[in-house]
Protein backbone atom coordinates (compact mmCIF):
# COMPACT_ATOMS: atom_id res chain seq x y z
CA UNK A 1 29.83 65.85 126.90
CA UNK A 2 33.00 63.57 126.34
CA UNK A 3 35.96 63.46 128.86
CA UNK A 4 38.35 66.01 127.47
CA UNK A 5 35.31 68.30 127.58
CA UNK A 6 34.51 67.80 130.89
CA UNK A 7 37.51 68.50 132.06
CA UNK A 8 38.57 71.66 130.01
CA UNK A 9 34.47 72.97 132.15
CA UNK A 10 36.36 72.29 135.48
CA UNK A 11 39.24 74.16 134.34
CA UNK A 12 36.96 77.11 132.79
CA UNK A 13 34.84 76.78 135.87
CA UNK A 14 37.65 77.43 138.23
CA UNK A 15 39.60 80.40 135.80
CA UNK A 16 36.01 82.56 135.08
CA UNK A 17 37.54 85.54 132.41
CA UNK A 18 40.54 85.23 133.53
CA UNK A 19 43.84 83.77 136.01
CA UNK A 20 44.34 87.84 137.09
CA UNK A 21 47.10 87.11 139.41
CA UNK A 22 49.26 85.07 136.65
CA UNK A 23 48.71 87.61 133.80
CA UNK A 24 49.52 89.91 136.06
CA UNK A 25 53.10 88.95 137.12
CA UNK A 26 54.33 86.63 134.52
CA UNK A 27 55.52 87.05 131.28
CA UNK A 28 52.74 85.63 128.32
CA UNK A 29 55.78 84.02 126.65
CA UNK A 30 57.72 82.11 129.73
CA UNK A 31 58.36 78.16 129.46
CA UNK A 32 59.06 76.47 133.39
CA UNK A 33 59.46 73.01 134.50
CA UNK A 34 57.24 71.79 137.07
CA UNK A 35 56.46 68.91 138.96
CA UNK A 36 53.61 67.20 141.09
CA UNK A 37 55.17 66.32 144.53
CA UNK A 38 53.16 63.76 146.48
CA UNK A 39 53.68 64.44 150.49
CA UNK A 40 52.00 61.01 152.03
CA UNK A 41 52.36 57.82 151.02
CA UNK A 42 49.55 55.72 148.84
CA UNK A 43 48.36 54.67 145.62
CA UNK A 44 48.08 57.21 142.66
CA UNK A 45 45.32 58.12 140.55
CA UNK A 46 43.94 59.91 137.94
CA UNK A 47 46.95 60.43 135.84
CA UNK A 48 45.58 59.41 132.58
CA UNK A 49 43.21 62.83 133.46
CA UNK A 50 45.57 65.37 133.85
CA UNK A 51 47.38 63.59 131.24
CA UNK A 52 44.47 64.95 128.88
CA UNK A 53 44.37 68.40 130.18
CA UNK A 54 48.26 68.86 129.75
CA UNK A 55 48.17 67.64 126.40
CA UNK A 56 45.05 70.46 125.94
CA UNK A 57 47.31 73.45 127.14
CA UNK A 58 50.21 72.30 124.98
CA UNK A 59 52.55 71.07 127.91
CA UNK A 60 54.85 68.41 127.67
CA UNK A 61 54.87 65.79 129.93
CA UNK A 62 58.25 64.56 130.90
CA UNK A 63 57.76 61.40 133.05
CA UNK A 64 54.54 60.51 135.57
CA UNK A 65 53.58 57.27 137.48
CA UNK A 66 50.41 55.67 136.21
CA UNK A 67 47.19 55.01 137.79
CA UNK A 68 47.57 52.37 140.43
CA UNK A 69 51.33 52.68 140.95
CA UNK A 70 52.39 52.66 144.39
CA UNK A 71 53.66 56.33 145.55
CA UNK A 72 55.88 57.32 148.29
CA UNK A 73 56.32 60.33 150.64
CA UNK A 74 58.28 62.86 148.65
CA UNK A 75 58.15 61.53 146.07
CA UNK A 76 57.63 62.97 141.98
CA UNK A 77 54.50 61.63 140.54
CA UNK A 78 55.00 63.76 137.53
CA UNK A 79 57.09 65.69 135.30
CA UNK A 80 56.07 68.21 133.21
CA UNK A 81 57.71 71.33 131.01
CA UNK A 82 55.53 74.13 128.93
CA UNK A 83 53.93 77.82 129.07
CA UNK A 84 54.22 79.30 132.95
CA UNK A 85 50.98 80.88 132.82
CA UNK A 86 49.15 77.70 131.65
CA UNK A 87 50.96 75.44 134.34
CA UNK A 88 50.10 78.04 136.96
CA UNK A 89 46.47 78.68 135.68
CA UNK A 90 45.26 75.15 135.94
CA UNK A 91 47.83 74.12 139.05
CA UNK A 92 44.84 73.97 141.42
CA UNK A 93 42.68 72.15 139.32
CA UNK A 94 44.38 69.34 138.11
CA UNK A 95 45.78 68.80 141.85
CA UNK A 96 42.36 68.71 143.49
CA UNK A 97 41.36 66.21 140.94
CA UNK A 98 44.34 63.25 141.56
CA UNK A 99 44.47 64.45 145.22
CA UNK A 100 40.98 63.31 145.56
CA UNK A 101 41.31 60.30 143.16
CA UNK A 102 44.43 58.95 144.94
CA UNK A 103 42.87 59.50 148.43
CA UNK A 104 40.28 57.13 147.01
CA UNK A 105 42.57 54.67 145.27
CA UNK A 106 44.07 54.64 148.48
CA UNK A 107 42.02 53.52 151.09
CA UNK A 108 40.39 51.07 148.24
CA UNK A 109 43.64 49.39 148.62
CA UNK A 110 43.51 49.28 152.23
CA UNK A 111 40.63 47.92 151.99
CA UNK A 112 41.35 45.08 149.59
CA UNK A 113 44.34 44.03 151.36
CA UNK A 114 42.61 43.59 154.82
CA UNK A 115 39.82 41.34 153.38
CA UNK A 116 41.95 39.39 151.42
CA UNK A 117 44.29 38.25 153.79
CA UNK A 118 41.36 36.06 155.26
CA UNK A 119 39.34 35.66 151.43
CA UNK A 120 41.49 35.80 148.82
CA UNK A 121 38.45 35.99 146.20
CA UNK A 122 36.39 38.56 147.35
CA UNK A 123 35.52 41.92 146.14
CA UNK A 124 35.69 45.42 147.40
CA UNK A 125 33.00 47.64 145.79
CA UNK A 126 32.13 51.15 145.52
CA UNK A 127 28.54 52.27 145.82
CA UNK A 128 26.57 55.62 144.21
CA UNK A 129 27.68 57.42 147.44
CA UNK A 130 29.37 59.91 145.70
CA UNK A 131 29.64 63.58 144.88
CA UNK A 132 27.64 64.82 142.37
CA UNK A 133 29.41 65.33 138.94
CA UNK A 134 32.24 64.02 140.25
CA UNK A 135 30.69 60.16 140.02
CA UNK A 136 32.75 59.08 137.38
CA UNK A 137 35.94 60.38 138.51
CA UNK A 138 35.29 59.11 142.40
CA UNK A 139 34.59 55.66 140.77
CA UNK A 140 37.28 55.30 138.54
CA UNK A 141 39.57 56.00 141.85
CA UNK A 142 38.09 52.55 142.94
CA UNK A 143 39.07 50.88 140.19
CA UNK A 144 42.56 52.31 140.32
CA UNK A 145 42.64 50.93 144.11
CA UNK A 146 41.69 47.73 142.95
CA UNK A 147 38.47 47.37 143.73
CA UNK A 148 34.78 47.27 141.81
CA UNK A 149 33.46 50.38 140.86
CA UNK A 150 29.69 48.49 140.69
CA UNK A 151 27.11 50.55 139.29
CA UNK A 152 27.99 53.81 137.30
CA UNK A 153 24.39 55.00 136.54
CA UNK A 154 20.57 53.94 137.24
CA UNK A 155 20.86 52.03 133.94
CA UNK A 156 23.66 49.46 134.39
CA UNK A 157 21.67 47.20 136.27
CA UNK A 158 18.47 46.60 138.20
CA UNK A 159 18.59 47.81 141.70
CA UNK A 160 15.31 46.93 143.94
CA UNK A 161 15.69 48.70 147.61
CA UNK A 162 13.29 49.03 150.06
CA UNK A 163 11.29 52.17 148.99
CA UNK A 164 11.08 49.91 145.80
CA UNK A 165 9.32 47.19 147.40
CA UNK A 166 7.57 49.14 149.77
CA UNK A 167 5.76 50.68 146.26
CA UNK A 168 5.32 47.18 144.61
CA UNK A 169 4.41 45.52 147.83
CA UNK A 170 6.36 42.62 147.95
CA UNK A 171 9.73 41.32 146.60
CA UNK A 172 8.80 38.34 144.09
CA UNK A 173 6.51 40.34 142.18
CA UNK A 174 9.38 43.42 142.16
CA UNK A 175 11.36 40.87 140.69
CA UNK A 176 8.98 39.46 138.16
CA UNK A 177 8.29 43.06 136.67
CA UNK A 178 11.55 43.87 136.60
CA UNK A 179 12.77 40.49 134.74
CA UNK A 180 9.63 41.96 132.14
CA UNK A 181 10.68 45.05 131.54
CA UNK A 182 14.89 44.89 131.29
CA UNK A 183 16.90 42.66 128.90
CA UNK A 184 18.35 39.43 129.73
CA UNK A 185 21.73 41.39 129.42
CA UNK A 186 20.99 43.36 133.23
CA UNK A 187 21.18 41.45 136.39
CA UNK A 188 19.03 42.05 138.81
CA UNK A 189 19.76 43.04 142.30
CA UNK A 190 17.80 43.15 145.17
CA UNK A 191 18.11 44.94 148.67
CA UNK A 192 17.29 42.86 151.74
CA UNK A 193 17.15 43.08 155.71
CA UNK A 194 16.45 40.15 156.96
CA UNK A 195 16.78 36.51 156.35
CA UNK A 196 13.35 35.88 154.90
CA UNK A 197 13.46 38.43 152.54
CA UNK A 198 17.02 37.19 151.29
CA UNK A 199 16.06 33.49 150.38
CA UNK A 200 12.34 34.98 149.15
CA UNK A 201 14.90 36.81 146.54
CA UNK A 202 17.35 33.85 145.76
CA UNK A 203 14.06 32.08 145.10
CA UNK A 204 12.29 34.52 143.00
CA UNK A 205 15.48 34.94 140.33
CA UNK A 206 17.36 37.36 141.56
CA UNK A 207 20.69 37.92 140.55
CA UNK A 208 22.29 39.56 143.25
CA UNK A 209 21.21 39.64 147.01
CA UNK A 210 22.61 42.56 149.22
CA UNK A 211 22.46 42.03 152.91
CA UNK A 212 21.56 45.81 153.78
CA UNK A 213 22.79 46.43 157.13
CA UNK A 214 22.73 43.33 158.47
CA UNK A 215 25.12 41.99 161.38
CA UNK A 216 27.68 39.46 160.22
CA UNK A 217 26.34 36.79 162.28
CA UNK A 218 23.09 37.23 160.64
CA UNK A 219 24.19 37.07 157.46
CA UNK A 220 26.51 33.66 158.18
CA UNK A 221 23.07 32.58 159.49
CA UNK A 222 21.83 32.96 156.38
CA UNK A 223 23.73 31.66 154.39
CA UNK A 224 23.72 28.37 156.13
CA UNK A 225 20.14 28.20 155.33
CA UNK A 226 20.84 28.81 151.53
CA UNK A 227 23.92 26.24 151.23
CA UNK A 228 21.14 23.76 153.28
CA UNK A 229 18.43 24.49 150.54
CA UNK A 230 21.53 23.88 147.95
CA UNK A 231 20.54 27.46 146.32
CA UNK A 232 23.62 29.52 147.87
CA UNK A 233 25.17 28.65 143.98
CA UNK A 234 22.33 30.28 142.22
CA UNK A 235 23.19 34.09 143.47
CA UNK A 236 25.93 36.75 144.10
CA UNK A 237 25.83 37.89 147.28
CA UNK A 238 26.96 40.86 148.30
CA UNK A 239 27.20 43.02 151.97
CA UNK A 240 27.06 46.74 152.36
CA UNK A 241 26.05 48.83 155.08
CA UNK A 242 28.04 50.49 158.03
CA UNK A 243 31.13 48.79 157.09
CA UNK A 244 34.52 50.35 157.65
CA UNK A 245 38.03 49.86 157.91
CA UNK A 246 37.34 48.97 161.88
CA UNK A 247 34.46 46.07 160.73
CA UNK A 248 35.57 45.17 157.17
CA UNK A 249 37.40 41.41 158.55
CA UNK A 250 34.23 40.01 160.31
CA UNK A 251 32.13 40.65 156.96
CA UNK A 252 35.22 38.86 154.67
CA UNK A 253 34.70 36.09 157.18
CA UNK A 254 30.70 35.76 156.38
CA UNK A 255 31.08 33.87 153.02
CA UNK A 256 29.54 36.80 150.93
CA UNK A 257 30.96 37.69 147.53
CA UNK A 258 31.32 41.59 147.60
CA UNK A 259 31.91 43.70 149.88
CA UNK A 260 30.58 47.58 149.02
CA UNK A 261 31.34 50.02 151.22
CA UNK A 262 30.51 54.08 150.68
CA UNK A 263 33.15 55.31 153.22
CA UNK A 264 35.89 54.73 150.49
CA UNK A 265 34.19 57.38 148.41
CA UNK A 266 32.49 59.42 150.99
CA UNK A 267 34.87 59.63 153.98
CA UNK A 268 38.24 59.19 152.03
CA UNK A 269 41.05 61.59 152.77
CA UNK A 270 42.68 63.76 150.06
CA UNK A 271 46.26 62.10 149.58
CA UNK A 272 48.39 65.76 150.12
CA UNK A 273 50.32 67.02 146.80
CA UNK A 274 51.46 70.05 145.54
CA UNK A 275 53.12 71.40 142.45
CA UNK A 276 56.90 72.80 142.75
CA UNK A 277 58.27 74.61 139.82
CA UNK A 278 62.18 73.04 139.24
């Protein structure tokens, strides 16, 4: 299923046979103006989306901010002109969709600029915490905020956690099958806890090492150790795990890479819009 189709199923999805209220009370032949409203502050997103589904329903768009652009309180994000009863049909839809986006766009932001007023090189990643079906949409919100969107799918890259290992039994074998079986073109990430495990992985191949819920004096511990063994160089490393808005500066200040978070996709506010016909 490509985009456009994808979003025309939400839209079906949400009218079933029929918008009964709208063919009800307005005329089948009645052109409006409307216009998205946004009534908080933030960063917009997923304009390029409705974009699509406007175009779908014949309506014109007039002027709209792009994905990324700054927003204020009050202020129009878009402008659009066509059919009443298709503006009012999919009204719900296509707001649920950038309210979510932007709420995620938004706090991604946040995020960024708080860790890189102390690092001004590292990264703010999503993770697969997300709502089913709505993966792609949730992550492209990220990238809109300006940070990673990291994996999409099971297939982008190699991911070894712990109920991985705890099948295989023991982490430089994990990665030994997995360099086997994948082409050179996937990295391969690995999952750790402690500090043995994380240097075991640097030192088996891996790619990426993600301190999983480790404290940030732990992790500065080891990385010490891996700049003293002169192989901190050979790997991405990356910290996820319980970290929030409240936490985010001690784990910029740990020398890691990446930060991933879920909370930006799983615990980010809506950004409050609404649609006013003009």
């Amino acid at each position: 299923m490509d985009m456009k189709d994808a979003l025309m199923q939400m839209i079906l999805d949400d009218i079933g046979f029929e918008d009964i209220t709208t063919n009800a009370l307005v005329p089948p032949d009645l052109n409006i103006k409307a216009r998205i409203i946004s009534r908080q502050k933030g960063l917009i997103a997923g304009m390029d989306l409705v974009k699509i589904i406007l175009e779908e329903f014949q309506i014109k768009i007039i002027k709209g901010k792009k994905d990324g652009n700054p927003i204020k309180a009050n202020e129009t994000v878009m402008e659009f002109e066509g059919n009443a009863r298709s503006i009012l049909t999919i009204e719900r839809t296509i707001l649920n969709l950038i309210m979510r986006m932007s709420g995620i766009a938004t706090i991604t932001s946040q995020a960024l600029k708080k860790v890189r007023s102390v690092n001004k090189d590292i990264i703010i990643a999503g993770t697969r915490k997300t709502t089913p079906g709505l993966q792609f949409y949730e992550k492209k919100a990220v990238y809109a905020g300006g940070g990673d969107p990291h994996r999409f799918r099971l297939d982008d890259c190699v991911m070894i956690k712990d109920n991985h290992l705890i099948v295989v039994g023991d982490i430089g074998k994990a990665i030994k099958k997995a360099k086997e079986y994948v082409s050179f073109t996937k990295k391969i990430e690995v999952e750790v806890e402690n500090e043995d495990d994380a240097i075991k992985a640097v030192k088996s191949g891996a790619d990426i090492v993600m301190f999983d819920n480790m404290s940030p004096e732990d992790i500065k511990k080891t990385i010490k150790i891996l700049k003293n063994e002169k192989i901190r160089d050979n790997v991405i490393l990356e910290a996820s795990g319980g970290i929030n808005l409240s936490n985010i500066l001690e784990y910029a200040l740990t020398g890691v890479d990446i930060i991933s978070i879920g909370f930006i996709t799983h615990s980010a506010s809506t950004l409050d819009m609404s649609l006013e016909i003009i």
